[in-house]
C-alpha atoms as a PDB file:
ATOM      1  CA  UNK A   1     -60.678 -28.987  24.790  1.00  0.00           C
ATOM      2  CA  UNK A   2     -58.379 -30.912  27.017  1.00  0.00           C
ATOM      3  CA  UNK A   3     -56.072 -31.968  24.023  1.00  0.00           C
ATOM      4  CA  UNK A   4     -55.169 -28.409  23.182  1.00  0.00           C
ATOM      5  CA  UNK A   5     -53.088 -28.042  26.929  1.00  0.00           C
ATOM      6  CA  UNK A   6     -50.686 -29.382  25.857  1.00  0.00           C
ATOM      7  CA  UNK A   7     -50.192 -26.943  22.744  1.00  0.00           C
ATOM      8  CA  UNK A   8     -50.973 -24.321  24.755  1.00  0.00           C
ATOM      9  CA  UNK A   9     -48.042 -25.219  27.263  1.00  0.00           C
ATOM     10  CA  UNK A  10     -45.829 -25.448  24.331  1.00  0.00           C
ATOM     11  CA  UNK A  11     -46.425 -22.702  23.337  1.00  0.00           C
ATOM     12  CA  UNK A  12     -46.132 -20.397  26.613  1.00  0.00           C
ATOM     13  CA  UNK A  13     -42.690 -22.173  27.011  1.00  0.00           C
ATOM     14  CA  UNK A  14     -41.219 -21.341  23.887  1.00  0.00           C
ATOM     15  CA  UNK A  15     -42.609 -17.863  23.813  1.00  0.00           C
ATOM     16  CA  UNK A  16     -40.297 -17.884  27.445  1.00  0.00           C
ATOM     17  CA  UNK A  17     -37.218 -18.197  25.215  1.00  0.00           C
ATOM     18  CA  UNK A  18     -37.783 -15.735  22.721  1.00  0.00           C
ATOM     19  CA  UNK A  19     -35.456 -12.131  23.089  1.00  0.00           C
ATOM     20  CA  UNK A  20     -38.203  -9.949  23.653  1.00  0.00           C
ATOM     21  CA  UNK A  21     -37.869  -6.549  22.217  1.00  0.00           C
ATOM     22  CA  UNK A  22     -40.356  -3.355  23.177  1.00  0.00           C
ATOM     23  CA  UNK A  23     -42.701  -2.334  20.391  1.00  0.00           C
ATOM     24  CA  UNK A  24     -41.010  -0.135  17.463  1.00  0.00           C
ATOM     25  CA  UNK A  25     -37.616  -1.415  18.629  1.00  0.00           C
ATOM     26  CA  UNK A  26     -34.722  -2.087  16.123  1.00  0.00           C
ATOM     27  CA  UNK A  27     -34.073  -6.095  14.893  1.00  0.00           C
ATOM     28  CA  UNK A  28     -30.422  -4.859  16.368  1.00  0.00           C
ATOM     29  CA  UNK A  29     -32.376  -4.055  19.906  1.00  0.00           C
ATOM     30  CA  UNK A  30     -32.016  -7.535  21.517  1.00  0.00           C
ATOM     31  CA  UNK A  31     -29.389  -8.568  23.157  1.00  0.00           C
ATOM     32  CA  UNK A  32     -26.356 -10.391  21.330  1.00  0.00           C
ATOM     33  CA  UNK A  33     -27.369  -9.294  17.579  1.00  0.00           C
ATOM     34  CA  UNK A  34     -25.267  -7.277  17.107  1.00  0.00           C
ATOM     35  CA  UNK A  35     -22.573  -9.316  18.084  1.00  0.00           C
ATOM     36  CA  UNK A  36     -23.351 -12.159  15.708  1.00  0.00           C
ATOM     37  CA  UNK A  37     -23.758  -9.620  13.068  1.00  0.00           C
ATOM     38  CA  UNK A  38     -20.225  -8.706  12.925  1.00  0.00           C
ATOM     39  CA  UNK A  39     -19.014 -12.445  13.137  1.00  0.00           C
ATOM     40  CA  UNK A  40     -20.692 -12.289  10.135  1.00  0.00           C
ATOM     41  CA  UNK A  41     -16.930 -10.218   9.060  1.00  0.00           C
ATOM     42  CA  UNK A  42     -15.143 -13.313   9.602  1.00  0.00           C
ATOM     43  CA  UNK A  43     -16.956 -15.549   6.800  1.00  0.00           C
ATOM     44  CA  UNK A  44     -14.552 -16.603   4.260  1.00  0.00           C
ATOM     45  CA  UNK A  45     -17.468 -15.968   1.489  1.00  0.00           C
ATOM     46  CA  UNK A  46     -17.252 -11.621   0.178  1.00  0.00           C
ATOM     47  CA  UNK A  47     -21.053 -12.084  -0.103  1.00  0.00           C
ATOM     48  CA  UNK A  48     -21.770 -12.733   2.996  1.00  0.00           C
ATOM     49  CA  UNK A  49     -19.081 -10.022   4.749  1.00  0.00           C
ATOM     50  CA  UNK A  50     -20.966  -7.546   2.614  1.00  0.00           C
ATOM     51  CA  UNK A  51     -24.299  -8.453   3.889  1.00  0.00           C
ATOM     52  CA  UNK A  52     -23.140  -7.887   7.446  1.00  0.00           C
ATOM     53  CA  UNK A  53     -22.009  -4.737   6.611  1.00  0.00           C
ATOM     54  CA  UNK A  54     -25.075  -3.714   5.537  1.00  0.00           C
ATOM     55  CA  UNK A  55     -27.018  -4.912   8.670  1.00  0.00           C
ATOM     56  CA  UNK A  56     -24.524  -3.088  10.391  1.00  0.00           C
ATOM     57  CA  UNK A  57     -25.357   0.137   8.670  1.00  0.00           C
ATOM     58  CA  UNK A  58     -28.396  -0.582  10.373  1.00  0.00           C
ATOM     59  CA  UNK A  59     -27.803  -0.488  13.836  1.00  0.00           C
ATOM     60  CA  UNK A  60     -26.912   1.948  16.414  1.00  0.00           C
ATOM     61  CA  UNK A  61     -23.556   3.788  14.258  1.00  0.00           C
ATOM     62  CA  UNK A  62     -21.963   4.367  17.812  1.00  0.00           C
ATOM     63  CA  UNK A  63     -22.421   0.456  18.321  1.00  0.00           C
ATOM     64  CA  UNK A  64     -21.421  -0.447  14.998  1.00  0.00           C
ATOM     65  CA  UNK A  65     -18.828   1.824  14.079  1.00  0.00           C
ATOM     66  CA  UNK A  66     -15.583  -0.388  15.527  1.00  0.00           C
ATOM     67  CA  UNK A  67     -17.159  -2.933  13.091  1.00  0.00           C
ATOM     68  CA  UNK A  68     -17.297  -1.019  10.512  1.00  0.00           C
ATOM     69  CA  UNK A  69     -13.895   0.799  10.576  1.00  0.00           C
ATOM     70  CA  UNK A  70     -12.495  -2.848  10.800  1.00  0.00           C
ATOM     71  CA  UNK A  71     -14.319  -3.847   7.459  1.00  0.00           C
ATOM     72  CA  UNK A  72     -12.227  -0.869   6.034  1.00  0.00           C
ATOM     73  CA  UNK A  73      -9.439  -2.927   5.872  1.00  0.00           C
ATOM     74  CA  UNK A  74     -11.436  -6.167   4.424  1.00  0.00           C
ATOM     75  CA  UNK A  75      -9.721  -7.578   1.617  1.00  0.00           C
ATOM     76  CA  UNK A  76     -12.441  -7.583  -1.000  1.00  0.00           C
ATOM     77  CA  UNK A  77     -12.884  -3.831  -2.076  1.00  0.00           C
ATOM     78  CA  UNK A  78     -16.638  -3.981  -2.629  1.00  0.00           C
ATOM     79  CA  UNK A  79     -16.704  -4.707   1.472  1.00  0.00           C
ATOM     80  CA  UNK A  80     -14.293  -1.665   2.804  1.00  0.00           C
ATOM     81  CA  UNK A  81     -15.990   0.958   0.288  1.00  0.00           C
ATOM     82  CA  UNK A  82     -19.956  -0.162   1.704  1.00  0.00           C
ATOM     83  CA  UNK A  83     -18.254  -0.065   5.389  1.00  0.00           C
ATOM     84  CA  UNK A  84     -16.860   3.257   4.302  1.00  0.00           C
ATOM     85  CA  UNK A  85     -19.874   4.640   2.529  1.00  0.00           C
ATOM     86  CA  UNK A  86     -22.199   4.067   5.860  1.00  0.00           C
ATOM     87  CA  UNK A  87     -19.085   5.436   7.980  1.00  0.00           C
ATOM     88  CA  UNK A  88     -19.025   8.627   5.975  1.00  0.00           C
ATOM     89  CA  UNK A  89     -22.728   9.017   5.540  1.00  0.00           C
ATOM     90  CA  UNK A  90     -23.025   9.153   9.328  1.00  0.00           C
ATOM     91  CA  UNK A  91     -20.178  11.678   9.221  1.00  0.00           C
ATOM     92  CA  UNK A  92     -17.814   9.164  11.702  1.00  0.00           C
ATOM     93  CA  UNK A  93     -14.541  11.030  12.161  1.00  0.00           C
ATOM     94  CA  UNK A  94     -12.387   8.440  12.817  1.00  0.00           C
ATOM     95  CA  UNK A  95     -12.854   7.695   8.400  1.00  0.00           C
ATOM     96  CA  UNK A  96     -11.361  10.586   7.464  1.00  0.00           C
ATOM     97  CA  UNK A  97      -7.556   9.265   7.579  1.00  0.00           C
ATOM     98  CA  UNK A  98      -8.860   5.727   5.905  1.00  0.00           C
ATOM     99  CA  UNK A  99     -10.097   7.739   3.278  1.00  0.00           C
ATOM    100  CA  UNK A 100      -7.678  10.075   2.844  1.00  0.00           C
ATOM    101  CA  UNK A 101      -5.005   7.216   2.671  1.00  0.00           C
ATOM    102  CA  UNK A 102      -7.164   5.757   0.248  1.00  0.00           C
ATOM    103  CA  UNK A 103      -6.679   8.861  -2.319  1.00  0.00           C
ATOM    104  CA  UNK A 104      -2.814   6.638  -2.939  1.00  0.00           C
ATOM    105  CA  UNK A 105      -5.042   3.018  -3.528  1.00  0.00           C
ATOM    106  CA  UNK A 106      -4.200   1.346  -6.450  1.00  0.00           C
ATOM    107  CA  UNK A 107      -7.173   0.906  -7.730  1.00  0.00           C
ATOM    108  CA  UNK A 108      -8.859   3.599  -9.813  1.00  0.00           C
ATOM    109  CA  UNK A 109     -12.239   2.837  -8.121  1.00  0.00           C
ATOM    110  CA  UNK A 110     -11.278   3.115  -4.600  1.00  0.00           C
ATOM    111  CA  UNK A 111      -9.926   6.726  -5.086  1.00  0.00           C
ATOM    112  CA  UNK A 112     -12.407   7.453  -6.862  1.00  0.00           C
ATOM    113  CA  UNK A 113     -15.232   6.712  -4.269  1.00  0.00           C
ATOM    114  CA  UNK A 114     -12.312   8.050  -1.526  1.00  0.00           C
ATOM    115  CA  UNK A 115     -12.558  11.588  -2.996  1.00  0.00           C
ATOM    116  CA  UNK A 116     -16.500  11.574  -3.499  1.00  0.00           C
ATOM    117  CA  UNK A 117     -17.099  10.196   0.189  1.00  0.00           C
ATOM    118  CA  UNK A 118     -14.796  13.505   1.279  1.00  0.00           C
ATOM    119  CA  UNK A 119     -16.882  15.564  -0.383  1.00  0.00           C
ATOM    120  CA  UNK A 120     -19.630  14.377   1.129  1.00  0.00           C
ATOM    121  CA  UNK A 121     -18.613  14.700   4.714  1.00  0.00           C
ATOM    122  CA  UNK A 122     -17.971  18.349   3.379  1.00  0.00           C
ATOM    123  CA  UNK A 123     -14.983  18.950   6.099  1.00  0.00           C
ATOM    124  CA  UNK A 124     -12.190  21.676   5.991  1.00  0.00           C
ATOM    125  CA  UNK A 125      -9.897  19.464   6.312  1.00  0.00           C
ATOM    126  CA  UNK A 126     -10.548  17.508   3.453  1.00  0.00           C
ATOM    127  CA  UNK A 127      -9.430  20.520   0.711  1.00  0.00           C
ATOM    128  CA  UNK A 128      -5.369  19.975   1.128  1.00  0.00           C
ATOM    129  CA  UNK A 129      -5.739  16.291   0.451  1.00  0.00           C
ATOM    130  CA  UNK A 130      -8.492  16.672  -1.988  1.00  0.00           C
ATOM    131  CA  UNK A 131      -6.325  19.474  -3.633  1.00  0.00           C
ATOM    132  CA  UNK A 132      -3.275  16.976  -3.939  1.00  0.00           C
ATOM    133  CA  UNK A 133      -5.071  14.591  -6.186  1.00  0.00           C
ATOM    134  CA  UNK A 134      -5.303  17.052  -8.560  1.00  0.00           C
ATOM    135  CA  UNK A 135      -1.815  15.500  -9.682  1.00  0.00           C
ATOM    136  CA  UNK A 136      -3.719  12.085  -9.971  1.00  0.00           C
ATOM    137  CA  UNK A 137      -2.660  10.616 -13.557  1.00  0.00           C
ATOM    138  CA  UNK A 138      -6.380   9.547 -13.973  1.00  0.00           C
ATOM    139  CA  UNK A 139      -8.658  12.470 -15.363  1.00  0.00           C
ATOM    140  CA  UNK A 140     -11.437  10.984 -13.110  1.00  0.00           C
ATOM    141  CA  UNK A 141      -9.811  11.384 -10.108  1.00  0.00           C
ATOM    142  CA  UNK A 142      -9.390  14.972 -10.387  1.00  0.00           C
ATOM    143  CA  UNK A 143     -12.992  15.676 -11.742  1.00  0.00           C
ATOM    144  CA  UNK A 144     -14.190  13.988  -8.638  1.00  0.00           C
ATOM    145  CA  UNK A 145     -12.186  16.244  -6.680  1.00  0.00           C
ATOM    146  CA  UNK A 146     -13.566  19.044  -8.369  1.00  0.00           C
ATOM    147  CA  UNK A 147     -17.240  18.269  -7.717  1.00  0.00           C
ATOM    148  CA  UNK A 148     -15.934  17.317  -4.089  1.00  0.00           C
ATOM    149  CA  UNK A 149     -14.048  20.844  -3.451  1.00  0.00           C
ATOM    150  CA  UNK A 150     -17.292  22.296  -4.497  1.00  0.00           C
ATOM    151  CA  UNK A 151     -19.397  20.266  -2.202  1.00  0.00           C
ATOM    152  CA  UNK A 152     -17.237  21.816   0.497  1.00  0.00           C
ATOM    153  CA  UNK A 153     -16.837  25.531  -0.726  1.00  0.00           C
ATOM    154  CA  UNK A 154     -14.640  27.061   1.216  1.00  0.00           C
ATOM    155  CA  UNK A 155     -12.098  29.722  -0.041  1.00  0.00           C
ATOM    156  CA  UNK A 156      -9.057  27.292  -0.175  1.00  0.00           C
ATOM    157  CA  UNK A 157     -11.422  24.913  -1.688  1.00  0.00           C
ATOM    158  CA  UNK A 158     -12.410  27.140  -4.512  1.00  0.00           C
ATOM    159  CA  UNK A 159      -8.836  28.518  -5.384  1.00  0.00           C
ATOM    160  CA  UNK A 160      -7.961  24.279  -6.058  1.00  0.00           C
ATOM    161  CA  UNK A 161     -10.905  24.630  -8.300  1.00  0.00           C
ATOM    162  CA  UNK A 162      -9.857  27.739 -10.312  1.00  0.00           C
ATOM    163  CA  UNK A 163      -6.687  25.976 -10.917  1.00  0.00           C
ATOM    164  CA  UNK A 164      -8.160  22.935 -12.544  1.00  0.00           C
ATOM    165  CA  UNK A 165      -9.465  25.230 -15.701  1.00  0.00           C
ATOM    166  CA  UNK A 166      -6.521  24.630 -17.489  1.00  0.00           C
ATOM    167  CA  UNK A 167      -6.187  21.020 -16.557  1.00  0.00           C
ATOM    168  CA  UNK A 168      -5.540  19.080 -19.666  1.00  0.00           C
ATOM    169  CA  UNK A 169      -8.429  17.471 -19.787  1.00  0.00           C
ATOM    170  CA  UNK A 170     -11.682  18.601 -20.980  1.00  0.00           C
ATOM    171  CA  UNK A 171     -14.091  17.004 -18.754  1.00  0.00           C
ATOM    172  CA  UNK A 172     -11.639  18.194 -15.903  1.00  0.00           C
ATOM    173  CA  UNK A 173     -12.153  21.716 -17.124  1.00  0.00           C
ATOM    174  CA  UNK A 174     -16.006  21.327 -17.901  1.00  0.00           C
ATOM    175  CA  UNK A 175     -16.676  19.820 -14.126  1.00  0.00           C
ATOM    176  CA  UNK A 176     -14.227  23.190 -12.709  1.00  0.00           C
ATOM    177  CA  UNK A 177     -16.910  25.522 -14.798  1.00  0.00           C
ATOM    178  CA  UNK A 178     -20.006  23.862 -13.914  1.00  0.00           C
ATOM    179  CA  UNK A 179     -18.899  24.088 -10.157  1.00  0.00           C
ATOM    180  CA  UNK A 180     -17.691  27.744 -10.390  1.00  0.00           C
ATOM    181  CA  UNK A 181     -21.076  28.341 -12.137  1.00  0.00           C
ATOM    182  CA  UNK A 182     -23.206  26.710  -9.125  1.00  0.00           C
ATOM    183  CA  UNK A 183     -20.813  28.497  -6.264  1.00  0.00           C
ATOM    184  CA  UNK A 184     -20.951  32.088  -8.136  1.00  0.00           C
ATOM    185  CA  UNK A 185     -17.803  33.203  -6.484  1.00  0.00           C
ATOM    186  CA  UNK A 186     -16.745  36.541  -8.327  1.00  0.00           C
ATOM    187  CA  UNK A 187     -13.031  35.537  -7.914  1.00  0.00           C
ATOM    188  CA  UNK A 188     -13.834  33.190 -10.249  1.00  0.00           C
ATOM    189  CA  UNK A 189     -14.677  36.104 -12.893  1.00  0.00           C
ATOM    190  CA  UNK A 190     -11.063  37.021 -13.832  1.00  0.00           C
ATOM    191  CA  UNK A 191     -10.308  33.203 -14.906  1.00  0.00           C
ATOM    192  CA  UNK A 192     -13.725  32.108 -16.404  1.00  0.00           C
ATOM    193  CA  UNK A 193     -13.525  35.499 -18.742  1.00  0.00           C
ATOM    194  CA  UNK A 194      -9.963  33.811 -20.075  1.00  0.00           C
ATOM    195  CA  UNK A 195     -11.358  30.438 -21.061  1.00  0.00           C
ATOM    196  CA  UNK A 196     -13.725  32.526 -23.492  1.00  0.00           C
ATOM    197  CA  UNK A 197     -10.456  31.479 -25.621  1.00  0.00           C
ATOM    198  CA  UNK A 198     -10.050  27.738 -24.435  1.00  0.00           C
ATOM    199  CA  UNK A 199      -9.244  25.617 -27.676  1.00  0.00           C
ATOM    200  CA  UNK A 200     -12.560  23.471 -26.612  1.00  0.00           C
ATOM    201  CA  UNK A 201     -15.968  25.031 -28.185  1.00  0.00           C
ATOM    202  CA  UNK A 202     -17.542  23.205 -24.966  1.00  0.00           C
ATOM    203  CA  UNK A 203     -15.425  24.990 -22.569  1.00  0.00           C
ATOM    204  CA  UNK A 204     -15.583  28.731 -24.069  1.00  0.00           C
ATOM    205  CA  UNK A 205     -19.594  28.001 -24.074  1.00  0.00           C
ATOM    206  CA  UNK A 206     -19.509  26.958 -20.660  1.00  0.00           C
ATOM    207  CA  UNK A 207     -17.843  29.715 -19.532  1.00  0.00           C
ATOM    208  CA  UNK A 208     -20.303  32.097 -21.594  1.00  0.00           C
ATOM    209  CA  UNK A 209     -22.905  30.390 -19.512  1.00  0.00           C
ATOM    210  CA  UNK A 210     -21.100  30.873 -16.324  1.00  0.00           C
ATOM    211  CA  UNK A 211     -20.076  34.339 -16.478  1.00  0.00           C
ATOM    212  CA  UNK A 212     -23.731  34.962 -17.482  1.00  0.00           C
ATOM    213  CA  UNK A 213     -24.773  33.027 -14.150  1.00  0.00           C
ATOM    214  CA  UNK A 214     -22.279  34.757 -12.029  1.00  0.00           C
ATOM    215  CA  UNK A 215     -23.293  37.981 -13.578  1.00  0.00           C
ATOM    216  CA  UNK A 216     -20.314  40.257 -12.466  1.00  0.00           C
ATOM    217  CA  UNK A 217     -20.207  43.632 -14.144  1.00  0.00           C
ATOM    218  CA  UNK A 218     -17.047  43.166 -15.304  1.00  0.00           C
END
């Protein structure tokens, strides 16, 4: 049994010079991880900025947030909108003005996801920005904001979605009914009962099925 000593030596040493971590403990628990995570932001390759983004949506968010606010402003759009999806999710504060700047982005996608990521945090001060997009050129833009507004609910939030029942769109006006129908507000009565003459068959039955919903005596 002699020869094994030697393996057994080995082994002891090397086990030395392993990061130890306490049982149930996060892979971002021992020390330095974390760090070369987030150098992991600095590869030239998308793919691989991505991936630390995601590894960084699972550590600590307090740890990782400064990390993650910075991916915000990576150049590849697939990177800032994961950073900002885990940001949001864990309601971080300090995403609200990237986001809201992001409702101006060029790209169709990224104000797209910038609205829905709003509603999501479901803040107050969301509705006024939310409620500007409503002059976005790009129908989807504004039906996101209409399923966002409704998300949040509030009375400000609400009157933006009234408004958007005679957008000129029909799926714009669709997405303002279903919401009103979910939220059951009774100002909402008044306006639904005038799209029972929309030019859109969809929309007047929607509205049937809203007012029904809502059921106001009026």
């Amino acid at each position: 049994m002699r020869h094994l000593q030697p393996r057994r030596a080995l082994a002891i040493a090397i086990l030395l010079f392993i990061p130890w971590a306490p049982p149930g403990a996060s892979a971002f628990d021992w020390a330095g991880r974390l760090r070369v995570t987030a150098a992991g932001l600095k590869d030239p390759k998308p793919a691989v900025r991505l991936q630390a983004v995601r590894e960084l949506g699972e550590a600590n968010i307090s740890d990782a947030q400064p990390h993650l606010l910075r991916a915000t402003a990576d150049e590849d759009e697939g990177v800032r909108l994961a950073a900002a999806a885990i940001l949001a999710q864990n309601r971080v504060a300090a995403i609200v003005p990237v986001l809201v700047e992001w409702l101006s982005d060029f790209e169709l996608k990224v104000r797209v996801e910038a609205v829905r990521l709003l509603g999501q945090m479901g803040i107050s001060d969301a509705v006024g920005p939310l409620i500007r997009t409503f002059g976005d050129m790009e129908h989807q833009v504004r039906m996101a904001a209409v399923e966002a507004l409704g998300r949040i609910g509030s009375r400000k939030a609400i009157t933006g979605i009234i408004g958007r029942l005679d957008d000129p769109n029909v799926k714009v006006r669709r997405a303002a009914i279903g919401v009103l129908a979910e939220l059951t507000d009774a100002r909402s009565v008044i306006p639904l009962l005038g799209k029972l003459n929309d030019p859109a068959t969809e929309i007047r039955q929607a509205a049937v099925k809203a007012l029904a919903r809502i059921a106001d005596p009026r």
